[in-house]
Structure formats: structure tokens, C-alpha cells
PDB file of N, CA and C in Angstrom:
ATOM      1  N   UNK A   1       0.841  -1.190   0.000  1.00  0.00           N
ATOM      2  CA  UNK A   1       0.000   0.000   0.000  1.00  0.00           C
ATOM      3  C   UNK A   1       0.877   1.241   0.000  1.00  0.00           C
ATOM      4  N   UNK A   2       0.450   2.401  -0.916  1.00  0.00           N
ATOM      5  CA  UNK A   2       1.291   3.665  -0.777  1.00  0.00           C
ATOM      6  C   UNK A   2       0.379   4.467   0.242  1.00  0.00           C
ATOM      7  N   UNK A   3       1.125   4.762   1.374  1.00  0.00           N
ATOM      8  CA  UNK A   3       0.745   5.804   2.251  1.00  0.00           C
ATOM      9  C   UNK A   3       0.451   7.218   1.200  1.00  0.00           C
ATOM     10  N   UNK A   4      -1.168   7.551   1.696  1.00  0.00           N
ATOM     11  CA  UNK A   4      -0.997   8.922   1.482  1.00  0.00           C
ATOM     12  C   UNK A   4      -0.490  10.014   2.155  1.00  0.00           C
ATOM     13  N   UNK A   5       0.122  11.243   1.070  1.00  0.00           N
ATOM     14  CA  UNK A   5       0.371  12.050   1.239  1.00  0.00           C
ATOM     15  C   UNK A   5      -0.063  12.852   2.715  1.00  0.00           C
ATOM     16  N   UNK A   6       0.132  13.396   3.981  1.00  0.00           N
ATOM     17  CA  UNK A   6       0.065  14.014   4.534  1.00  0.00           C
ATOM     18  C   UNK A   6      -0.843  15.356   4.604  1.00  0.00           C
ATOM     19  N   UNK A   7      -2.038  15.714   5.089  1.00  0.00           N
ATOM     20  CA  UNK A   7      -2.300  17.178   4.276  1.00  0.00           C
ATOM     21  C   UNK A   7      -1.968  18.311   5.270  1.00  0.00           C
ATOM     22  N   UNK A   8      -1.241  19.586   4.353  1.00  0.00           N
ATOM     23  CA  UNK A   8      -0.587  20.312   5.377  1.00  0.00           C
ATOM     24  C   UNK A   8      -1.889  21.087   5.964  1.00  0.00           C
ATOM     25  N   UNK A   9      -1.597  20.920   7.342  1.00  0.00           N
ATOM     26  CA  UNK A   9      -2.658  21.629   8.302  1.00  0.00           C
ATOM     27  C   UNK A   9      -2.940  23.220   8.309  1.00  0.00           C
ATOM     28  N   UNK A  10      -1.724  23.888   7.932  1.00  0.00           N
ATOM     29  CA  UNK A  10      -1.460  24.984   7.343  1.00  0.00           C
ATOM     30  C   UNK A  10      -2.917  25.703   6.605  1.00  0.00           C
ATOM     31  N   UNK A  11      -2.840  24.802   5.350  1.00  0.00           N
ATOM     32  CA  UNK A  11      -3.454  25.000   4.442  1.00  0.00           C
ATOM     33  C   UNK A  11      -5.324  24.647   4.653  1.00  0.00           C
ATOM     34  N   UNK A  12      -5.738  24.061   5.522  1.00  0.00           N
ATOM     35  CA  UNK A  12      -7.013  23.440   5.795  1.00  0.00           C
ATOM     36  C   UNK A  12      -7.773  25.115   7.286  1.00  0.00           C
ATOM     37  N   UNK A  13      -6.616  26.128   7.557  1.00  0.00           N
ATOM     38  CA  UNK A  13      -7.222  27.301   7.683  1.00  0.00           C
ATOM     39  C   UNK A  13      -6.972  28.459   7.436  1.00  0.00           C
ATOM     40  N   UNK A  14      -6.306  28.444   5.925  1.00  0.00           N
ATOM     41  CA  UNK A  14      -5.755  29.211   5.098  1.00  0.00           C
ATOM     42  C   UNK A  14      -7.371  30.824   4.578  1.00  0.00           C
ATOM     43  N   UNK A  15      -7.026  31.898   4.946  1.00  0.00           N
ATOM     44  CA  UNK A  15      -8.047  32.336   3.959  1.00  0.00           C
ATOM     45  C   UNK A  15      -7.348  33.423   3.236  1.00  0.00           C
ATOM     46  N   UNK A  16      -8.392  34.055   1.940  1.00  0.00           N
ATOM     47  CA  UNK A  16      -7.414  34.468   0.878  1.00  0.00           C
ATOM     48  C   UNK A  16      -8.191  35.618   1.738  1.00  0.00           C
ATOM     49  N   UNK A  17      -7.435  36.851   1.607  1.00  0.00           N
ATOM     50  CA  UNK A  17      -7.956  37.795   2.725  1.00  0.00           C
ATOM     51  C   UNK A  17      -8.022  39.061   1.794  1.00  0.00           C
ATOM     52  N   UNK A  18      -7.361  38.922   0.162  1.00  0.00           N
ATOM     53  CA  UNK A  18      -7.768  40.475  -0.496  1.00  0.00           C
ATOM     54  C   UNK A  18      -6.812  39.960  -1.693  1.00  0.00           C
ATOM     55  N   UNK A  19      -7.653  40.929  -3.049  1.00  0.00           N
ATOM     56  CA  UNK A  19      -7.646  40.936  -4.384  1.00  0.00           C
ATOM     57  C   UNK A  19      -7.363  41.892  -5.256  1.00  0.00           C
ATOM     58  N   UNK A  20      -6.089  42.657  -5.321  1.00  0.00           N
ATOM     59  CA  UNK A  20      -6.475  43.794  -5.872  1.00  0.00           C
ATOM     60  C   UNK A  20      -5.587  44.067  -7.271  1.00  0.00           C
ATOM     61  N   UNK A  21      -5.390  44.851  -7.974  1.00  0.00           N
ATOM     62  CA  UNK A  21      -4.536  45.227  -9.151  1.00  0.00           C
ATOM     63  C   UNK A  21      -3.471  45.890  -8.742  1.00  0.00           C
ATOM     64  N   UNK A  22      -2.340  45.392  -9.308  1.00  0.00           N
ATOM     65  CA  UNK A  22      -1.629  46.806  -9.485  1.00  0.00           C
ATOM     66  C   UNK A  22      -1.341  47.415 -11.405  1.00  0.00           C
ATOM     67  N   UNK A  23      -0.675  48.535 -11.476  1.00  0.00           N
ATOM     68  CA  UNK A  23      -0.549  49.761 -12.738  1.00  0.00           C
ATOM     69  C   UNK A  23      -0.379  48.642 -13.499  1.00  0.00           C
ATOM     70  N   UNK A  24       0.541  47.836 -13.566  1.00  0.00           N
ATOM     71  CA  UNK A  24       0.573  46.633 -15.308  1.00  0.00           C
ATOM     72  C   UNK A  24      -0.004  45.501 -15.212  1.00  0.00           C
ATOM     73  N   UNK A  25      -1.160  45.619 -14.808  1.00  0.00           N
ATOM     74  CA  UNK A  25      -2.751  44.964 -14.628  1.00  0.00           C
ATOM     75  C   UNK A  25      -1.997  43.604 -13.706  1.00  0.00           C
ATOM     76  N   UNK A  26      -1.183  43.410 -13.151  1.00  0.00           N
ATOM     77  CA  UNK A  26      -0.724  41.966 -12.225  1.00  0.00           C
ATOM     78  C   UNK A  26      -1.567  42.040 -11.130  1.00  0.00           C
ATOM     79  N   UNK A  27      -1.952  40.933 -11.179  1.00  0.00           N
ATOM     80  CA  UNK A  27      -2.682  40.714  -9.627  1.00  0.00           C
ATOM     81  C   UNK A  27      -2.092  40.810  -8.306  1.00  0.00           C
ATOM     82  N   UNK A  28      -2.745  41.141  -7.077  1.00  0.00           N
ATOM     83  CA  UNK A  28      -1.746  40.629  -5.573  1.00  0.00           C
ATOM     84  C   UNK A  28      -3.260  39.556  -5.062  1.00  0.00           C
ATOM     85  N   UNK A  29      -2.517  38.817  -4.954  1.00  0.00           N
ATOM     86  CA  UNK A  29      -3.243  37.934  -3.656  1.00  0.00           C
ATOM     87  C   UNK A  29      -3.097  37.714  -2.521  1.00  0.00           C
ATOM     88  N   UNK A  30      -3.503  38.031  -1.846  1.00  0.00           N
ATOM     89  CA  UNK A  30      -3.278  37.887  -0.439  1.00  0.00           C
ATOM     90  C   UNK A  30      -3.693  37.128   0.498  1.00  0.00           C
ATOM     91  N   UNK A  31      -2.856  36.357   1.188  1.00  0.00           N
ATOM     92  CA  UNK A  31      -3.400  34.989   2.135  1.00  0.00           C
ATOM     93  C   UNK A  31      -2.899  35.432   3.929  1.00  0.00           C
ATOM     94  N   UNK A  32      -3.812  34.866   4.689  1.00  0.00           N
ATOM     95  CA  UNK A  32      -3.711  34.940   6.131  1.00  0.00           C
ATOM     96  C   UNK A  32      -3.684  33.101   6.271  1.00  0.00           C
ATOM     97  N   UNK A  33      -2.306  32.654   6.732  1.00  0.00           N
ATOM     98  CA  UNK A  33      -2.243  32.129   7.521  1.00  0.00           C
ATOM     99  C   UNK A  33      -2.512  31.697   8.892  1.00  0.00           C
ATOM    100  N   UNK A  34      -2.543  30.531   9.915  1.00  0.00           N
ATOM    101  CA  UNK A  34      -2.562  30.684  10.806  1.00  0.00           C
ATOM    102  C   UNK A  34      -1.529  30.856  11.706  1.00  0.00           C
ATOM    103  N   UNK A  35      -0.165  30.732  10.973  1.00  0.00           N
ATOM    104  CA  UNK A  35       1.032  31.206  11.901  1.00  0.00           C
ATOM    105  C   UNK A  35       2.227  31.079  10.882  1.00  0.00           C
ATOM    106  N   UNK A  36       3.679  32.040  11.380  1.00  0.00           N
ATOM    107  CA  UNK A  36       4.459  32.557  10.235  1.00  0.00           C
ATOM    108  C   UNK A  36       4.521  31.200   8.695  1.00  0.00           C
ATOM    109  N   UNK A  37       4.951  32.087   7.652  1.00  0.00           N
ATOM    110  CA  UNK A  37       4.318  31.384   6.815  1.00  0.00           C
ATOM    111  C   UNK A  37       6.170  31.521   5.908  1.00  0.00           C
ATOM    112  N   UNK A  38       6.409  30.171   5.194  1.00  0.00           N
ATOM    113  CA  UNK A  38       7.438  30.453   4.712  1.00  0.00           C
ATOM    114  C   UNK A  38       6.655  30.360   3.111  1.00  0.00           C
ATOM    115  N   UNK A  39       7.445  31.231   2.487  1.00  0.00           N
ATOM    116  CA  UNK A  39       6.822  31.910   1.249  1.00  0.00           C
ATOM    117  C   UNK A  39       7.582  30.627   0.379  1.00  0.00           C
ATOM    118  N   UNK A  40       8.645  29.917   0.482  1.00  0.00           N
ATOM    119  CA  UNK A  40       8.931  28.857  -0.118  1.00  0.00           C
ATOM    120  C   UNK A  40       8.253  27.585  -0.258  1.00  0.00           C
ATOM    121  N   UNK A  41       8.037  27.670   1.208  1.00  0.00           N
ATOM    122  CA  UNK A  41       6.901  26.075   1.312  1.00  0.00           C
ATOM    123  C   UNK A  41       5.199  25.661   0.285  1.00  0.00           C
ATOM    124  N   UNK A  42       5.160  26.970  -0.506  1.00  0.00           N
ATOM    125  CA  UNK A  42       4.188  26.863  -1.199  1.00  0.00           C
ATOM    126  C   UNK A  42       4.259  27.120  -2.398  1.00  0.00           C
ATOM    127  N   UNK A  43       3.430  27.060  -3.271  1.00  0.00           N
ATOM    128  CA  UNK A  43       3.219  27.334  -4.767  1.00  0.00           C
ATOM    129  C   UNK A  43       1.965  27.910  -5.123  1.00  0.00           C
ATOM    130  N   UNK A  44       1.537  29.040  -5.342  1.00  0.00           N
ATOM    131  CA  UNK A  44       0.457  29.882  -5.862  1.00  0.00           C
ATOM    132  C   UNK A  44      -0.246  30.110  -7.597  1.00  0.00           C
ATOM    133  N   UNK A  45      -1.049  29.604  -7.550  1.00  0.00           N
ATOM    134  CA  UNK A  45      -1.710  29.555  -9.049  1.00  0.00           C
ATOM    135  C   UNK A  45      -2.961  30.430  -9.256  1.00  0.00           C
ATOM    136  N   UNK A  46      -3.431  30.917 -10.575  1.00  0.00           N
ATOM    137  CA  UNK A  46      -4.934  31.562 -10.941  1.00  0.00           C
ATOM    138  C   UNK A  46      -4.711  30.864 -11.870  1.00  0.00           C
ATOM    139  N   UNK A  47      -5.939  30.459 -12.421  1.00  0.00           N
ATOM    140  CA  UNK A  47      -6.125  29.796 -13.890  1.00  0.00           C
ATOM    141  C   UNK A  47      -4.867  29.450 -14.312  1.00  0.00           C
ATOM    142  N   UNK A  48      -4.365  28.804 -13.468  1.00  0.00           N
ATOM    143  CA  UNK A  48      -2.893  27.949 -13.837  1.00  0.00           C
ATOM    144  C   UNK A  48      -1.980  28.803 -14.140  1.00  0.00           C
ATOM    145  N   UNK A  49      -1.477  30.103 -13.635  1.00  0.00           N
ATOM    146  CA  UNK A  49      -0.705  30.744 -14.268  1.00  0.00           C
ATOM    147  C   UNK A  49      -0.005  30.729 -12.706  1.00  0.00           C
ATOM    148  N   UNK A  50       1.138  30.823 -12.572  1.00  0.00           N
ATOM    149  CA  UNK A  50       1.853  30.930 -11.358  1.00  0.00           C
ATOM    150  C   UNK A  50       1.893  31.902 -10.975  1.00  0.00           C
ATOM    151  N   UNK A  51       1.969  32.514  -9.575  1.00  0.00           N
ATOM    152  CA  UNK A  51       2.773  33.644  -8.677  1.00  0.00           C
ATOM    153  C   UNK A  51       3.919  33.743  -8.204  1.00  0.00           C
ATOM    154  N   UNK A  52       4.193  34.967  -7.933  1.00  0.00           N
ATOM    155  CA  UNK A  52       5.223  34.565  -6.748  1.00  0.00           C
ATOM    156  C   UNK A  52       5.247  35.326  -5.660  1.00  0.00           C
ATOM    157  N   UNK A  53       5.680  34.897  -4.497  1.00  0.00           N
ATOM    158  CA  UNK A  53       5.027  34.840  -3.407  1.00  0.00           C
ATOM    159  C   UNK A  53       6.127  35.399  -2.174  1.00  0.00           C
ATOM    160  N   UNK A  54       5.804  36.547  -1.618  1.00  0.00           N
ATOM    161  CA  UNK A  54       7.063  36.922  -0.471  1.00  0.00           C
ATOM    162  C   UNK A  54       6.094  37.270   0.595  1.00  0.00           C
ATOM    163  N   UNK A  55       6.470  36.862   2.558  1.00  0.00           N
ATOM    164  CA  UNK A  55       6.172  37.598   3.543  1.00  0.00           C
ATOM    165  C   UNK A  55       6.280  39.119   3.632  1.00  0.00           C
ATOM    166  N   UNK A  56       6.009  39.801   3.852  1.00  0.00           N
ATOM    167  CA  UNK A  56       6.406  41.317   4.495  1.00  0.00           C
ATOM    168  C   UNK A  56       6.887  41.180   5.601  1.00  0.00           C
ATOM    169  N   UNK A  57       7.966  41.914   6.207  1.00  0.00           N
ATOM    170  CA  UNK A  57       8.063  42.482   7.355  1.00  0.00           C
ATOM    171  C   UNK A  57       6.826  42.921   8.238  1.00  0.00           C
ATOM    172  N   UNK A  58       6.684  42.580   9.240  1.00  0.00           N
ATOM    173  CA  UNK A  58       5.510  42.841  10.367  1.00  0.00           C
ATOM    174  C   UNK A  58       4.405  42.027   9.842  1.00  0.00           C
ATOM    175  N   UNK A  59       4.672  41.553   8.984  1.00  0.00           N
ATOM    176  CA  UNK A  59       2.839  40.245   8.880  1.00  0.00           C
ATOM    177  C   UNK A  59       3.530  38.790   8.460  1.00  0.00           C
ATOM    178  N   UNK A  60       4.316  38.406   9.118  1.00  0.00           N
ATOM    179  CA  UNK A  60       4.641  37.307   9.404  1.00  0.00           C
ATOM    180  C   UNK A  60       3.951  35.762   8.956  1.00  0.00           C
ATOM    181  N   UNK A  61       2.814  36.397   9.248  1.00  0.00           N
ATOM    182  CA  UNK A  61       1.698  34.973   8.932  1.00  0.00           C
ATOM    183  C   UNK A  61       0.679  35.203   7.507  1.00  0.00           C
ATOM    184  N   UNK A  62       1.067  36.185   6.744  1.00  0.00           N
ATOM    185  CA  UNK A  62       0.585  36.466   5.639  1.00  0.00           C
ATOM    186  C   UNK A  62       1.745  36.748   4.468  1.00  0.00           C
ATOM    187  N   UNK A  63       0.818  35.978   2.992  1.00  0.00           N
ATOM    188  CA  UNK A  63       1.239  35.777   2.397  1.00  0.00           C
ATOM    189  C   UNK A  63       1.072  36.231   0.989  1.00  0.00           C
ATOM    190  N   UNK A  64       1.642  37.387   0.750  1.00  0.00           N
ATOM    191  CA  UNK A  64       1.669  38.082  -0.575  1.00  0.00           C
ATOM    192  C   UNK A  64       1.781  37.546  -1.920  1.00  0.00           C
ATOM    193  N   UNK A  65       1.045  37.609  -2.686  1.00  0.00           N
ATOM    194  CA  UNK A  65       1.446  36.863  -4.157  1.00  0.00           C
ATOM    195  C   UNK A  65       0.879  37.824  -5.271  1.00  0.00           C
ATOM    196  N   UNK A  66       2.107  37.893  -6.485  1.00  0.00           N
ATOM    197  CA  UNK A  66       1.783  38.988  -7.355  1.00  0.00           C
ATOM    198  C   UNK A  66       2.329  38.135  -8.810  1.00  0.00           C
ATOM    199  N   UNK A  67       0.995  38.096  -9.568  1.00  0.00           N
ATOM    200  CA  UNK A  67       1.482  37.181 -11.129  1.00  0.00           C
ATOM    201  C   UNK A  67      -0.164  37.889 -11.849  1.00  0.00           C
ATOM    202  N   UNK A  68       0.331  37.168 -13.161  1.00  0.00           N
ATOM    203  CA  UNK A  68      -0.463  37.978 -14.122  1.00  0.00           C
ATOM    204  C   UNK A  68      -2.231  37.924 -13.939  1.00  0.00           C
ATOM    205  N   UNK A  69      -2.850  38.634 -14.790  1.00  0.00           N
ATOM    206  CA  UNK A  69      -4.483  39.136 -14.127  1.00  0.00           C
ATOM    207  C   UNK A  69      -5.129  38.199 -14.827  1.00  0.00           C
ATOM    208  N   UNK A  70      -6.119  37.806 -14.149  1.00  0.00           N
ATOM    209  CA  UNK A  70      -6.829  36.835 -14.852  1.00  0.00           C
ATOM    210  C   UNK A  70      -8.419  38.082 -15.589  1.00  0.00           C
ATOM    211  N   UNK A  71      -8.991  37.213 -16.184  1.00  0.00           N
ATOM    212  CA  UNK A  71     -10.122  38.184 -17.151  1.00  0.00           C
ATOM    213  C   UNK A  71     -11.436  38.755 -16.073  1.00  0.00           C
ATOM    214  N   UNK A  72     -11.481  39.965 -16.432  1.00  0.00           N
ATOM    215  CA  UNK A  72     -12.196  40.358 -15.371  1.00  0.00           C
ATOM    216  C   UNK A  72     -13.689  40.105 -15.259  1.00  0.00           C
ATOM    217  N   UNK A  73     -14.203  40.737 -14.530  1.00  0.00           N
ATOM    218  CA  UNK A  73     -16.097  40.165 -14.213  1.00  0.00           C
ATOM    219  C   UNK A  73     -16.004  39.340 -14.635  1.00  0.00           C
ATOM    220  N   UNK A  74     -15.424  38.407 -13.747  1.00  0.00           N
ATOM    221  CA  UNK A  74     -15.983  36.798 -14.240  1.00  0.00           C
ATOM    222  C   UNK A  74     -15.072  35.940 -13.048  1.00  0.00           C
ATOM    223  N   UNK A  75     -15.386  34.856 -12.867  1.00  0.00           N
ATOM    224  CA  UNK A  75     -14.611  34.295 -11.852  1.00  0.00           C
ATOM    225  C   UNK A  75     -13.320  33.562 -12.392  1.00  0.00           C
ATOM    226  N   UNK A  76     -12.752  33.227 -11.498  1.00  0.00           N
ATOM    227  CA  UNK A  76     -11.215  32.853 -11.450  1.00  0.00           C
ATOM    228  C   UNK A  76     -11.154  31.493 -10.510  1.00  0.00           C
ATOM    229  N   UNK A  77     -10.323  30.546 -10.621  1.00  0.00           N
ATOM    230  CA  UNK A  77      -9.483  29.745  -9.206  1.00  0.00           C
ATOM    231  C   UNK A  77      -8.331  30.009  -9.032  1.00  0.00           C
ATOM    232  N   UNK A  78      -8.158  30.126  -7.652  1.00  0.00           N
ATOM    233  CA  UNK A  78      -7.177  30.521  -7.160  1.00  0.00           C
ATOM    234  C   UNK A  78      -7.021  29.098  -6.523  1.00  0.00           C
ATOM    235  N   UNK A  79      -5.278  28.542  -6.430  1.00  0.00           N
ATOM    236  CA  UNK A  79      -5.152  27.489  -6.068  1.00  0.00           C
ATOM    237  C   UNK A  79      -3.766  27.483  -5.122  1.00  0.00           C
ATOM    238  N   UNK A  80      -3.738  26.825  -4.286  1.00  0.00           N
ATOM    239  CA  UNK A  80      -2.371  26.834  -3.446  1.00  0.00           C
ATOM    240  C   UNK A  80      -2.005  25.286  -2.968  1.00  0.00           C
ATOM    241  N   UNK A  81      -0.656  25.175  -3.576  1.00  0.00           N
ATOM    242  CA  UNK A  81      -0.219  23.968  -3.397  1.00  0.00           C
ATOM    243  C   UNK A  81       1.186  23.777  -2.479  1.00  0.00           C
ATOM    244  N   UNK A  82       1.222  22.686  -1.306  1.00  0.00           N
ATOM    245  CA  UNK A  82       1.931  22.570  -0.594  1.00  0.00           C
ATOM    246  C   UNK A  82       3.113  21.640  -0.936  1.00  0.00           C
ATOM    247  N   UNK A  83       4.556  22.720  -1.092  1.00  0.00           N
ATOM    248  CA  UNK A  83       5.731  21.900  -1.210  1.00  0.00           C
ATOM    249  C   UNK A  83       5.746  21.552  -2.746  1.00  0.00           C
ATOM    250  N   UNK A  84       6.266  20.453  -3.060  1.00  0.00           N
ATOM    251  CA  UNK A  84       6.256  19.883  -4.558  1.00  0.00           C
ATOM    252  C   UNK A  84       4.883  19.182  -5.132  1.00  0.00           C
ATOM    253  N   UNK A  85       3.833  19.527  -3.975  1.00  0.00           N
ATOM    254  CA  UNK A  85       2.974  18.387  -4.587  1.00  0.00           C
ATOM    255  C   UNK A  85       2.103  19.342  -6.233  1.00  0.00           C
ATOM    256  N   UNK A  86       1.413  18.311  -6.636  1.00  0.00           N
ATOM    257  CA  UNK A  86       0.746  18.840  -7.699  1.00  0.00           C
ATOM    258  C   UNK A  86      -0.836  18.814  -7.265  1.00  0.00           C
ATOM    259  N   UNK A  87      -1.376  18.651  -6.321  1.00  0.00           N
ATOM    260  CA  UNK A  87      -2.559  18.330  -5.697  1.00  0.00           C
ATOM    261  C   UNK A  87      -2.348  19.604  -4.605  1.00  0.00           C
ATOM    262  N   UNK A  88      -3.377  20.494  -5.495  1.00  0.00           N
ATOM    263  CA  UNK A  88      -3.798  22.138  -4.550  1.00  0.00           C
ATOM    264  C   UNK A  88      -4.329  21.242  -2.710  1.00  0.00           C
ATOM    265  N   UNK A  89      -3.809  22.507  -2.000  1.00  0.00           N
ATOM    266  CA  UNK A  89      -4.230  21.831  -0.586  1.00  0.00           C
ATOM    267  C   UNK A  89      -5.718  22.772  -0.334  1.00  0.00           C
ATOM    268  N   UNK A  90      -5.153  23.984  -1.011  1.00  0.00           N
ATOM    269  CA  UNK A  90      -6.017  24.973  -0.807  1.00  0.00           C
ATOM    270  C   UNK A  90      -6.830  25.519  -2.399  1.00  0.00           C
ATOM    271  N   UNK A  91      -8.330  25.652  -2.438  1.00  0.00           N
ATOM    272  CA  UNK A  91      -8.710  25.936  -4.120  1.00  0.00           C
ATOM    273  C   UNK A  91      -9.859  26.971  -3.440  1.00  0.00           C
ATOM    274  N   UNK A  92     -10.104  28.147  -4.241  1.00  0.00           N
ATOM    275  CA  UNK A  92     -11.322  28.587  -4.387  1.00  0.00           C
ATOM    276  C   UNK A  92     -11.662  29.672  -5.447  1.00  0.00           C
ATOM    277  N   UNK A  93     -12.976  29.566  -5.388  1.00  0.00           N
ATOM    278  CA  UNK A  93     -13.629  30.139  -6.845  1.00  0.00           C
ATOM    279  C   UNK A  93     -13.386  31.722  -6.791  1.00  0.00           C
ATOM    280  N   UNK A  94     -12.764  32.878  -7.081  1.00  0.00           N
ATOM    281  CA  UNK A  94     -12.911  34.467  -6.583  1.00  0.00           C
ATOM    282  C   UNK A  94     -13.543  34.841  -7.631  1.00  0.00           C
ATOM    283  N   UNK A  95     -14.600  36.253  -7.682  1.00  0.00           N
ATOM    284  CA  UNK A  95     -14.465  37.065  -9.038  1.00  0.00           C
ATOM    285  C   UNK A  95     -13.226  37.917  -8.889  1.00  0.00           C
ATOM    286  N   UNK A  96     -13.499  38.414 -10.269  1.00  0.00           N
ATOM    287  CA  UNK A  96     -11.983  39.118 -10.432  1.00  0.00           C
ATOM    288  C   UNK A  96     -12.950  40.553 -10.906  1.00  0.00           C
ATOM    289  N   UNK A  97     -12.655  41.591  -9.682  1.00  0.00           N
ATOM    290  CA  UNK A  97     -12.949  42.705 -10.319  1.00  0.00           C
ATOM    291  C   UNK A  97     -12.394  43.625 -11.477  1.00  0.00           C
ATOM    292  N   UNK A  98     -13.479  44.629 -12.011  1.00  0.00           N
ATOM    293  CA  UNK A  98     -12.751  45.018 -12.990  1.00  0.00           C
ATOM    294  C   UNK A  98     -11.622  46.385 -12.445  1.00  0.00           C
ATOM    295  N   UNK A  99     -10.528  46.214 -13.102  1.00  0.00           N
ATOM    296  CA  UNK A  99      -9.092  47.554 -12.930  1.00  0.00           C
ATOM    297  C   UNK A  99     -10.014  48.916 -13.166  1.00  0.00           C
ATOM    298  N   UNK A 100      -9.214  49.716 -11.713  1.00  0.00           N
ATOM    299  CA  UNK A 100      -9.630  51.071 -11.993  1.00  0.00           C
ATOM    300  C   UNK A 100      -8.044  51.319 -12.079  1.00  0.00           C
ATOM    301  N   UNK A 101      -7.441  52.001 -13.064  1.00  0.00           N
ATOM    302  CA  UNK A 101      -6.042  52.672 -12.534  1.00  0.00           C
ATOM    303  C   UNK A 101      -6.150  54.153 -12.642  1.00  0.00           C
ATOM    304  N   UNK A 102      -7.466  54.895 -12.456  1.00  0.00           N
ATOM    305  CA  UNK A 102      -7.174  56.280 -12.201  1.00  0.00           C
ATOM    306  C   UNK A 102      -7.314  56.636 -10.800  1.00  0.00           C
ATOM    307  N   UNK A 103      -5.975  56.264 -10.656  1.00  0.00           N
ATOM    308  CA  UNK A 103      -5.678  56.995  -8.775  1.00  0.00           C
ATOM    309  C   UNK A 103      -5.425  58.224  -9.204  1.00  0.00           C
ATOM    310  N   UNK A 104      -4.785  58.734  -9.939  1.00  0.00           N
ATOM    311  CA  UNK A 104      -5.133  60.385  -9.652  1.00  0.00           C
ATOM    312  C   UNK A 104      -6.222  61.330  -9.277  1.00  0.00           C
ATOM    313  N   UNK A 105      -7.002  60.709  -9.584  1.00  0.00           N
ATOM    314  CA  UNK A 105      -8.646  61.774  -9.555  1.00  0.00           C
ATOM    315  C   UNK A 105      -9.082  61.264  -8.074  1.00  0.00           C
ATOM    316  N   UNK A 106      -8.503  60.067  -7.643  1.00  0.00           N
ATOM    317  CA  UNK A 106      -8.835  59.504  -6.575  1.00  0.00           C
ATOM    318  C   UNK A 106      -8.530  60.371  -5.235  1.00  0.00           C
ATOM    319  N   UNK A 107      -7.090  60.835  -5.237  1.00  0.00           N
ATOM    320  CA  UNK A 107      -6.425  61.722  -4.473  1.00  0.00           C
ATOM    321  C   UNK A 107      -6.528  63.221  -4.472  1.00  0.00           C
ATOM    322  N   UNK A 108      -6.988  63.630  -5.076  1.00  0.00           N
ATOM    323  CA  UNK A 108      -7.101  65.033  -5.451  1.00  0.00           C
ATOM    324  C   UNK A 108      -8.536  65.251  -4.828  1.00  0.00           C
TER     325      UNK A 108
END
């Protein structure tokens, strides 16, 4: 018998905590862990396109990810996979709002 895989516990109270654009339409995703999070131990996907993924200073247990935009008003999966596996630990359905990039008028 092959023992299964382990599932990381990590990932079973993972939530994606915010969605936003930045200026050359790339996405950030943003994940809350339940405790510090190594930005290596995972692998971040949208419609199969990869991220990549760094802690910040002072949020320790959250997990930044910035890769290309998926099509807007309309939904997306977002998928997170633990270590080398190819089997997401973490999947869910987001919409993808549509880009505003006029922050100028915003500030003024």
C-alpha cells in the first residue's frame, strides 16, 4: 500500500484575505495564515498561471502573491499547493474585479 500524502494543516485554515490590481494589470493575492508562513513552502496559481510569493516584514503569517491578471467580471481559481505536490491543498472560486487605474482623480 502507498501511504498517502500528509495534508498540510497549514493549508485546511488558510483564507485568501484580499484581491487587488496593481498599474501593469498583475494581480496581488493575499493569504492569512494561521502562523508565520514560509513563502517557499508553497506554490500559488490563478487559472494555472503561477505567482510569486514573499512575507512582508511585520505580517509574518501572511502571504503576498503577485502574477499575471486573470479576465475580469468573471470568476477565477485561485489554487495553493503545498511543497512539490501537484494536488492544490487549498482551491477557491474568486471574481476578479474590474481595474480602476485612475488613482489620480482619486487623491485630489
Amino acid at each position: 500500500a502507498t501511504p498517502l500524502p500528509t495534508p498540510d494543516p497549514a493549508l485546511a485554515e488558510l483564507k485568501l484575505i484580499g484581491l487587488g490590481w496593481y498599474d501593469d494589470y498583475d494581480l496581488l493575492l493575499s493569504f492569512q495564515f494561521p502562523g508565520p508562513v514560509d513563502p517557499g513552502a508553497y506554490r500559488v496559481t490563478m487559472e494555472g498561471k503561477e505567482y510569486k510569493c514573499e512575507v512582508i516584514p511585520g505580517y509574518p503569517e501572511r502571504l503576498y502573491c503577485r502574477g499575471q491578471g486573470a479576465r475580469v467580471l468573471g470568476t477565477a481559481w485561485v489554487r495553493v499547493y503545498p511543497g512539490g505536490s501537484q494536488q492544490p491543498g487549498f482551491e477557491k472560486e474568486v471574481w476578479v474585479p474590474f481595474f480602476d487605474n485612475d488613482y489620480a482623480s482619486f487623491y485630489h
